[in-house]
Protein backbone atom coordinates (compact mmCIF):
# COMPACT_ATOMS: atom_id res chain seq x y z
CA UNK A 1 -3.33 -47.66 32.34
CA UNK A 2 -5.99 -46.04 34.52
CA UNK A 3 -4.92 -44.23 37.69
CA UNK A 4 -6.27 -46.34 39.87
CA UNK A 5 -5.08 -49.34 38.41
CA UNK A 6 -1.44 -47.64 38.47
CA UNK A 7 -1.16 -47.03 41.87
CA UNK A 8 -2.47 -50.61 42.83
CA UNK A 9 0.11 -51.84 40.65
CA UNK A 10 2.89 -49.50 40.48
CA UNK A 11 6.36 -50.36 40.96
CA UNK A 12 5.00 -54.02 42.40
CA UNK A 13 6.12 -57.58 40.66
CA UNK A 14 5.53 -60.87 42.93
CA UNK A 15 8.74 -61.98 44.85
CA UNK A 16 11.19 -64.44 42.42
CA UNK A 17 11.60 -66.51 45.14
CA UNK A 18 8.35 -67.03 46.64
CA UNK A 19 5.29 -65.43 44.77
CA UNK A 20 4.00 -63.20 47.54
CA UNK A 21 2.07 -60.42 45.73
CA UNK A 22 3.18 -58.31 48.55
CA UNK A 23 6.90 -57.02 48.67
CA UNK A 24 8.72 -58.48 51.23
CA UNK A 25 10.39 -56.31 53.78
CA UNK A 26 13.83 -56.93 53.40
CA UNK A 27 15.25 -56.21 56.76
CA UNK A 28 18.69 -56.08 56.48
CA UNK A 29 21.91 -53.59 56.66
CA UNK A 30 24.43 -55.70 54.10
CA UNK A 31 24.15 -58.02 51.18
CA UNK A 32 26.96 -60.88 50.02
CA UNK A 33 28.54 -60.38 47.12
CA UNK A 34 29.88 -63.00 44.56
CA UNK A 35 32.99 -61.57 44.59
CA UNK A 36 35.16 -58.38 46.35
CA UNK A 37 34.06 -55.26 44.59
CA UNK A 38 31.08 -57.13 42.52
CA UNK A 39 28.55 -54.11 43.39
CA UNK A 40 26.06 -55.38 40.23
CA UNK A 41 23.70 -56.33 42.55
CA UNK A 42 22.69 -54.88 46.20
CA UNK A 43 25.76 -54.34 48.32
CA UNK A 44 24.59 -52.19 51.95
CA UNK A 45 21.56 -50.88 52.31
CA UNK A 46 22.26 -47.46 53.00
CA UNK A 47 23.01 -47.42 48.66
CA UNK A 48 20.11 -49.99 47.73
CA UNK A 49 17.39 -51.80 49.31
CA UNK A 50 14.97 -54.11 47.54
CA UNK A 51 12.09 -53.21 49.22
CA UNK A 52 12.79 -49.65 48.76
CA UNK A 53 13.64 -50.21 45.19
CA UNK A 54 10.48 -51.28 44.71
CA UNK A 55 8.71 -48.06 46.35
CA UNK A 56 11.40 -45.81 44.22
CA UNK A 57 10.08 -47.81 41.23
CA UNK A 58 6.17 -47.11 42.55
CA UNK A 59 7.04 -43.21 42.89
CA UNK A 60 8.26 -42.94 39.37
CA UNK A 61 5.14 -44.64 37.78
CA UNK A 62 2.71 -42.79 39.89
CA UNK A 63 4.34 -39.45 39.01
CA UNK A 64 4.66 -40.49 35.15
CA UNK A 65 8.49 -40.28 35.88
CA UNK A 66 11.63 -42.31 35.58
CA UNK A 67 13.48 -42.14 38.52
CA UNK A 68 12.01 -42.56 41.86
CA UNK A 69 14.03 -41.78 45.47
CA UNK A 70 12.91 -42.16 49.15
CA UNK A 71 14.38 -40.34 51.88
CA UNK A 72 13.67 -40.64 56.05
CA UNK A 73 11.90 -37.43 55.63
CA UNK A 74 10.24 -34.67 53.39
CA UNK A 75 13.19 -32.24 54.74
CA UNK A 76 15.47 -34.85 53.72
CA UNK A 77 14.24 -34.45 50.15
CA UNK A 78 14.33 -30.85 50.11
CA UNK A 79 17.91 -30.94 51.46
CA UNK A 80 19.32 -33.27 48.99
CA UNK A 81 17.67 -31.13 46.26
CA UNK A 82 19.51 -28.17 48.29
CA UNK A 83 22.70 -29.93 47.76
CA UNK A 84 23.21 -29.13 43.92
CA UNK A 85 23.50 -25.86 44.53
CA UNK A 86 27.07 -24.66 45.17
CA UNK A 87 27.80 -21.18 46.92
CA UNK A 88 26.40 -17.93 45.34
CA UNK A 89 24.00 -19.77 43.72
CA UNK A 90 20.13 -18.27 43.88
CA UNK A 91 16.82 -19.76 45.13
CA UNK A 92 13.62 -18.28 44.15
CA UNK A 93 10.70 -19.63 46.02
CA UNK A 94 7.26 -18.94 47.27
CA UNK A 95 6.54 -16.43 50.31
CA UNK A 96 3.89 -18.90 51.48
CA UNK A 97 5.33 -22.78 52.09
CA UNK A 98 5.77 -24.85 54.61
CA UNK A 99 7.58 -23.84 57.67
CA UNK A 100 10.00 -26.36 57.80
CA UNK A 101 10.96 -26.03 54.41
CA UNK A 102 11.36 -21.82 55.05
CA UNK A 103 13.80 -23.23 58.31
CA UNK A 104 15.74 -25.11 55.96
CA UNK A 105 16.54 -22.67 53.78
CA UNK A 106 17.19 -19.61 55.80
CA UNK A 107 18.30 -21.41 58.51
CA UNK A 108 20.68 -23.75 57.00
CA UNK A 109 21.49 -23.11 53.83
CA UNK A 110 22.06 -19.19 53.89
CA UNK A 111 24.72 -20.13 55.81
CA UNK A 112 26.90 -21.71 53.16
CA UNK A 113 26.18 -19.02 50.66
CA UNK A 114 23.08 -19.71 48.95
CA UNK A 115 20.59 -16.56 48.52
CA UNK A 116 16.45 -17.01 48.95
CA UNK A 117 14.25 -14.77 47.08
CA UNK A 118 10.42 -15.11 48.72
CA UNK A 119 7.94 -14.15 46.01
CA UNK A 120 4.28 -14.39 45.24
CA UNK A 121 4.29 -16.56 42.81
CA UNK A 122 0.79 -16.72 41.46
CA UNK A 123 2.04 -13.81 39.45
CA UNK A 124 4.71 -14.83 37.03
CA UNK A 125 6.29 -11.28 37.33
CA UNK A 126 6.98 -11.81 40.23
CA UNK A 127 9.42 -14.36 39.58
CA UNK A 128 10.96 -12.76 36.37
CA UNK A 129 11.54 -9.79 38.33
CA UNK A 130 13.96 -11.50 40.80
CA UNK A 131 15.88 -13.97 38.39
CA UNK A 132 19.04 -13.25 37.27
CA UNK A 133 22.40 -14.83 36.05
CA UNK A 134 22.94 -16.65 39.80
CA UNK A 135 19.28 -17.81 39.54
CA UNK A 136 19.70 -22.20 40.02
CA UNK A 137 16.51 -23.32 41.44
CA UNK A 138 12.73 -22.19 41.36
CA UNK A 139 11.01 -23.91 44.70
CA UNK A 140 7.22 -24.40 43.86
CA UNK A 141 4.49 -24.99 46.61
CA UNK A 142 0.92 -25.39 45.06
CA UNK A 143 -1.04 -24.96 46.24
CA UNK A 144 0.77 -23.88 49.13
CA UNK A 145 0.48 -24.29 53.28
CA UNK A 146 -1.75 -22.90 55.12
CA UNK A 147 -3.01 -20.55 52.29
CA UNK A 148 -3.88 -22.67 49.18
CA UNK A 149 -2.06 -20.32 47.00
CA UNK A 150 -1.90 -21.73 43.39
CA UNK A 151 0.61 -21.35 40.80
CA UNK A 152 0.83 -22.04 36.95
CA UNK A 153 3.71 -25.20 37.34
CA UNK A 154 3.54 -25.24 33.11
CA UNK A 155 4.31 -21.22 32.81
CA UNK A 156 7.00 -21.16 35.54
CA UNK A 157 8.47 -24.55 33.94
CA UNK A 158 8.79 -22.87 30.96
CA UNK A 159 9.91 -19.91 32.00
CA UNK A 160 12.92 -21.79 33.66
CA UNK A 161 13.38 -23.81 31.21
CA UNK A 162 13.88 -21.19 29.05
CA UNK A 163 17.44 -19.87 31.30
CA UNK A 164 18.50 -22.83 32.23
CA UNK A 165 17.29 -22.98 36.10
CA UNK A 166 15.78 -26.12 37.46
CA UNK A 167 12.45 -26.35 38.67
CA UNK A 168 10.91 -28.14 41.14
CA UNK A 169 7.50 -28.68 42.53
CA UNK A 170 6.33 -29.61 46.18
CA UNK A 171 3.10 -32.02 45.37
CA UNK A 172 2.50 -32.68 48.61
CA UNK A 173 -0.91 -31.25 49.11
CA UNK A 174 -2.20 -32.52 45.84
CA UNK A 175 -0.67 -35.71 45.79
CA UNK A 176 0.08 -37.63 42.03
CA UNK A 177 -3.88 -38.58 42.34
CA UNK A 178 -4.87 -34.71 41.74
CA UNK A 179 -1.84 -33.49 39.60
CA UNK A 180 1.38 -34.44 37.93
CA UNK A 181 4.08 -31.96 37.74
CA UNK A 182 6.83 -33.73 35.43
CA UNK A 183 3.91 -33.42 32.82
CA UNK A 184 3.71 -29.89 32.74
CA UNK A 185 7.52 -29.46 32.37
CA UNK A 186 9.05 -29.50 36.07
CA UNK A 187 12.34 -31.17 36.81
CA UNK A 188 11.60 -32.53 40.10
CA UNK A 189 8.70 -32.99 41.89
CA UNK A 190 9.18 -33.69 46.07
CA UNK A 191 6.64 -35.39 48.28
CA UNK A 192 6.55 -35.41 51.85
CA UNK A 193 5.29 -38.91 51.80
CA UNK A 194 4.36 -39.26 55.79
CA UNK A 195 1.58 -37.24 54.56
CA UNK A 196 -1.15 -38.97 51.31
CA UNK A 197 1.02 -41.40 49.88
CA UNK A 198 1.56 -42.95 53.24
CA UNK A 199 -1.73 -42.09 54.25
CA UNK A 200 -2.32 -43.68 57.70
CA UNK A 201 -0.37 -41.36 60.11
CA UNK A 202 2.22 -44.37 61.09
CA UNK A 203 5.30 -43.49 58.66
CA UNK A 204 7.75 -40.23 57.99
CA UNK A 205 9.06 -40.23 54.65
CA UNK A 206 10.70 -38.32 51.66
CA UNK A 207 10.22 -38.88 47.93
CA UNK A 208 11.98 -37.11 44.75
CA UNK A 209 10.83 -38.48 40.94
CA UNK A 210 12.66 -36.95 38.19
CA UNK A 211 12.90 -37.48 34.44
CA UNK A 212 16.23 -36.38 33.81
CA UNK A 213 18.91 -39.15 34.36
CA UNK A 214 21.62 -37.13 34.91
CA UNK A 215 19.99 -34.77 37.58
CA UNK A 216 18.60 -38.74 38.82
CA UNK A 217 22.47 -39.83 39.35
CA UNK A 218 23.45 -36.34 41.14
CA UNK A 219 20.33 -36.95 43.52
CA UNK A 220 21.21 -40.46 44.13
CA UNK A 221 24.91 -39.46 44.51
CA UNK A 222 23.99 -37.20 47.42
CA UNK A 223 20.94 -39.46 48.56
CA UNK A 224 23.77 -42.26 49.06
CA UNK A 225 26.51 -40.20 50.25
CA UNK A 226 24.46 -37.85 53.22
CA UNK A 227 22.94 -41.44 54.00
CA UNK A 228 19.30 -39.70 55.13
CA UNK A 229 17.47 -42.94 53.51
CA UNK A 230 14.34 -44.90 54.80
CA UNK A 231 14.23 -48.22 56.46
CA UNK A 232 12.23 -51.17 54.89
CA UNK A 233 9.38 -51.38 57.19
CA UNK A 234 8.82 -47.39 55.75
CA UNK A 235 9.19 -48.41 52.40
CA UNK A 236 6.88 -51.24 52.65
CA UNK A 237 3.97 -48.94 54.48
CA UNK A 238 4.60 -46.26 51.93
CA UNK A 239 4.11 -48.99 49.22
CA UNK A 240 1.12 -50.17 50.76
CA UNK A 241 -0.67 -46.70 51.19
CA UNK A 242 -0.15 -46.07 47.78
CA UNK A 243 -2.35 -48.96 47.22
CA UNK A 244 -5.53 -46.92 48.05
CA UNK A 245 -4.32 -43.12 47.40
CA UNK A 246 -6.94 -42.66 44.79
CA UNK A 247 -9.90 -43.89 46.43
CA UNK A 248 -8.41 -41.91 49.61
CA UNK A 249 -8.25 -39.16 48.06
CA UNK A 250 -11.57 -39.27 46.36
CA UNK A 251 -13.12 -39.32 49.49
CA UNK A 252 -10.46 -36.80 51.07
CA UNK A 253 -11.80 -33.87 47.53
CA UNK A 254 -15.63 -34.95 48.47
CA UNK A 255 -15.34 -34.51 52.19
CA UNK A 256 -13.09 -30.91 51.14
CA UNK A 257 -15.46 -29.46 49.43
CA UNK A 258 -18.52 -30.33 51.85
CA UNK A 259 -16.42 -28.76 54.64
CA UNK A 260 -15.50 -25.61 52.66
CA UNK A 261 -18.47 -24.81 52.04
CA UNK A 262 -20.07 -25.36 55.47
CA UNK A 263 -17.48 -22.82 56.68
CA UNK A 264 -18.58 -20.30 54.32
CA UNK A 265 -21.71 -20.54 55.00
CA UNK A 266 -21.45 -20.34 58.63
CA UNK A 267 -22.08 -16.86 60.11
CA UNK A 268 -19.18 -16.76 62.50
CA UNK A 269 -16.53 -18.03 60.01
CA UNK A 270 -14.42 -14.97 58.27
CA UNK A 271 -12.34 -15.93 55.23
CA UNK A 272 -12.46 -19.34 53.61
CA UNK A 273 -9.22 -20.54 51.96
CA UNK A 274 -10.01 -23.38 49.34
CA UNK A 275 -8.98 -23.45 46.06
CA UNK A 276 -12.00 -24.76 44.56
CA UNK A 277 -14.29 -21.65 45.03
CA UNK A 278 -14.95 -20.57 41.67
CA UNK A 279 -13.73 -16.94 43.14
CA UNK A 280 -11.01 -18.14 44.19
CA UNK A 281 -7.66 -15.80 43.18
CA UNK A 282 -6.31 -19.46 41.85
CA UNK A 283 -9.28 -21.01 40.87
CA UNK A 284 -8.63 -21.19 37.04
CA UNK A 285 -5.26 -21.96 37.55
CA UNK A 286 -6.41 -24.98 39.97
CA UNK A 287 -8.66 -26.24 37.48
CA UNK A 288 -6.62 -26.22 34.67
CA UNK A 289 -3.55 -28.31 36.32
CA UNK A 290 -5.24 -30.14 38.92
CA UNK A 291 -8.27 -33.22 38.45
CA UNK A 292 -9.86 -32.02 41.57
CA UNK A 293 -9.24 -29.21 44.51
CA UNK A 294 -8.32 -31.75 47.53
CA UNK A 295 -9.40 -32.01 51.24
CA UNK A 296 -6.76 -29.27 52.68
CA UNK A 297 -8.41 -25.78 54.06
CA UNK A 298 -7.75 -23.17 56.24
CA UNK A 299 -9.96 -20.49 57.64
CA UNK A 300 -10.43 -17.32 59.91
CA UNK A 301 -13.00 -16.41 62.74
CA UNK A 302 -14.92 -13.73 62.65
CA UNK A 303 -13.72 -13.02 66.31
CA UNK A 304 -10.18 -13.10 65.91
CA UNK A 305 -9.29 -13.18 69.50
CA UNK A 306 -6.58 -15.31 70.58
CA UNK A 307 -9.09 -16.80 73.12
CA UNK A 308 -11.69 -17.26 70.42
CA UNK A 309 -9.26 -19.40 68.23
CA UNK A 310 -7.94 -21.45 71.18
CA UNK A 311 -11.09 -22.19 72.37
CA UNK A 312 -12.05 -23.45 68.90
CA UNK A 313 -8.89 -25.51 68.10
CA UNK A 314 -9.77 -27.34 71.52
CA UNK A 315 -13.22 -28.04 71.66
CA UNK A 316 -13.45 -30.77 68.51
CA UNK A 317 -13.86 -33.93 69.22
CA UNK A 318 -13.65 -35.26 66.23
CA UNK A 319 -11.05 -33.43 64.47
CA UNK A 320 -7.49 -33.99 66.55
CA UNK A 321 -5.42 -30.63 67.20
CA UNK A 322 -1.84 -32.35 65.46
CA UNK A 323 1.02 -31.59 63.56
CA UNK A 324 0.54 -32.94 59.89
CA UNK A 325 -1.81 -33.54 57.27
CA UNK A 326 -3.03 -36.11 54.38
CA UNK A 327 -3.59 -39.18 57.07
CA UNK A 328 -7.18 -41.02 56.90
CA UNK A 329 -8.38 -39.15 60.51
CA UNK A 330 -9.32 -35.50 60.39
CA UNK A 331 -6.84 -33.10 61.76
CA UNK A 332 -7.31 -29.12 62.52
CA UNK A 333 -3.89 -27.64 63.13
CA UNK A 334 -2.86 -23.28 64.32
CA UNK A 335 0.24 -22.73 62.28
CA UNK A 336 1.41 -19.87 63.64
CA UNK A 337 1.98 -21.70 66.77
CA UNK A 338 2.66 -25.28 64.90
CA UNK A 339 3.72 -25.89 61.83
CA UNK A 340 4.75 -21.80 60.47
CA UNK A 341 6.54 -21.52 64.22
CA UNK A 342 9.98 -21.15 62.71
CA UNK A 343 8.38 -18.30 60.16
CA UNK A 344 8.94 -14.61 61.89
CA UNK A 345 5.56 -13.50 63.39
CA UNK A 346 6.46 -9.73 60.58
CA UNK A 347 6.99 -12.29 57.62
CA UNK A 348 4.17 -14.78 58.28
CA UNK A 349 1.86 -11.67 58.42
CA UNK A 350 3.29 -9.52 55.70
CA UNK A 351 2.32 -12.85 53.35
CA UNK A 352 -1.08 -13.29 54.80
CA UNK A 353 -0.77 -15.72 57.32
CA UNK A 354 -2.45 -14.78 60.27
CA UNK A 355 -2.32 -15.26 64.17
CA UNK A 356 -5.57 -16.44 63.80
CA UNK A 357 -5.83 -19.22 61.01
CA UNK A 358 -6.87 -22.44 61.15
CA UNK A 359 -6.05 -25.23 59.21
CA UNK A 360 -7.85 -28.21 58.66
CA UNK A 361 -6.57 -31.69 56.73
CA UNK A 362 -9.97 -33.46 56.01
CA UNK A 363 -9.84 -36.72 56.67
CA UNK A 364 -12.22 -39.66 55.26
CA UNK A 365 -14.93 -39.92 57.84
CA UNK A 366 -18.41 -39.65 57.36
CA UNK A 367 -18.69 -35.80 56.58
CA UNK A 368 -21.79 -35.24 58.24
CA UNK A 369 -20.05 -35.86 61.45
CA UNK A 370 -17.30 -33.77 60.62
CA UNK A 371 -19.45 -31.29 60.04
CA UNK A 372 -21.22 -31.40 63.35
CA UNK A 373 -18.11 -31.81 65.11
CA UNK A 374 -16.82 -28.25 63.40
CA UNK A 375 -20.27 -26.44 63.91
CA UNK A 376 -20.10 -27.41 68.05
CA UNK A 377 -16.30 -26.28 68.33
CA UNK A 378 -17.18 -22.56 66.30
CA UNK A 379 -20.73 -22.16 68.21
């Protein structure tokens, strides 16, 4: 089946009882059973919900996985994957992700005795420097926020593989539409799906697919036991956005690459990050495991000044200055201030991240306008 055709149909069957093609929201917190303790069926909804067993089902086809789970939030997802760790157990993960996911780690789970080790990971001696007999989880952003670094998912799969440490792979900026992790060899690939699977701004939501059914029941265990699982109305817009992710994001990699490179072109723009400049550091890499470079980018002034950069990030009119990413409306963003906040001003720097980036999620308006709406804000 063709992608698009997949995500139209994925996970989706008409309802038994009354043929909608849509799923119906199932709004409700308990089920009757035939008989005390007959749990065949649904039982409460924190364990099972139809609706959301139909988006579960949807995430594992669009991911060419198994198993599908949602969660009330991206964090959500990373925590439960947190959760099969045990104390004294090691993390290995990027030194450029998401801040919230850098918050979680350091500022949760370091407390109960797991250790982080923050590495480049574009190269893979990087990572085999660091692992060692405690090593349980490699944490993969690619590309990664706010710096589009790329890494080789297939070499760092197999490198895992090959000691026994689980791998898994935050898709989130790519979305299943531009790459597919479980296919080159991960064990779990996470989603923050408030951002392109949802798609519309109106939903905050969490999604694991995994191949392995054993590593599926440990993820439901904890899934059903911590309880952090979405309602049905957020199952049913998830399921709907899904609908149109791949002519989204079509129009999300064609209004990308337009914007990148406008900004390079533009004489008071400094550094342009975008993984699909052919000099990119992760171009190749990009290419190879990816069908096209997406509409995420962040850049630099050429006046640096904190002034410079506010007065930028305020003056579009078109773009809104927000939290988040991957919605249908164009969005420029200052992580240092935003989304990296929780990142120490010496660590954010030390991996690249500047005071002065922007970051822009391109949405899927006419580009020309986005264009003149970035060319008045720089000047």
């Amino acid at each position: 089946m063709k992608i698009g055709t997949k995500f139209i149909h994925a996970g989706v069957e008409p309802d038994p009882s009354t043929g909608a093609i849509m799923t119906p929201i199932y709004q409700t917190s308990t089920f009757v059973q035939a008989a005390p303790g007959d749990n065949k069926g649904y039982e409460y909804a924190r364990s099972q919900n139809p609706t959301r067993t139909a988006l579960e089902n949807a995430l594992a086809a669009i991911e060419n996985g198994k198993f599908g789970l949602a969660f009330s939030s991206g964090v959500a997802a990373t925590d439960a994957v947190l959760k099969l760790l045990v104390p004294g157990d090691e993390v290995i993960a990027g030194n450029d992700m998401y801040g919230g996911t850098y918050r979680l780690f350091t500022k949760i789970f370091e407390k109960f005795g797991i250790k982080f080790h923050f590495v480049d990971m574009f190269e893979l001696k990087n990572i085999e420097n660091v692992i060692n007999n405690k090593t349980k989880l490699i944490w993969i952003e690619t590309p990664t926020n706010p710096l589009l670094n790329v890494a080789d998912i297939e070499a760092i799969a197999k490198l895992a593989k090959a000691k026994n440490i689980i791998t898994c792979v935050d898709n989130t900026f790519a979305s299943p539409y531009l790459q597919n992790p479980l296919d080159l060899g991960c064990d779990i690939v996470l989603h923050s799906a408030t951002k392109y699977l949802s798609g519309h701004s109106d939903v905050v939501q969490g999604a694991l697919i995994i191949n392995d059914e054993k590593l599926r029941d440990q993820l439901y265990f904890i899934q059903k036991s911590s309880g952090a699982v979405p309602g049905p109305m957020d199952c049913f817009l998830v399921l709907r956005g899904i609908k149109t992710l791949h002519v989204r994001m079509q129009r999300h990699c064609e209004n990308g690459k337009a914007v990148a490179h406008f900004l390079r072109s533009h004489p008071k723009v400094g550094k342009v990050y975008w993984c699909g400049f052919e000099d990119f550091p992760g171009y190749a890499i990009a290419a190879k495991q990816m069908r096209d470079f997406g509409g995420m980018i962040s850049f630099t002034l050429k006046d640096e000044s904190d002034a410079n950069v506010k007065r930028v990030l305020t003056s579009t009119k078109v773009f809104a200055l927000a939290e988040s990413l991957g919605g249908v409306e164009s969005l420029i963003n200052h992580p240092a201030t935003m989304t990296h906040a929780s990142i120490p001003r010496e660590e954010r720097i030390k991996n690249g991240l500047s005071d002065s980036l922007i970051r822009l999620s391109v949405g899927i308006e006419d580009v020309e306008d986005l264009i003149e709406d970035l060319n008045q804000a720089i000047g």
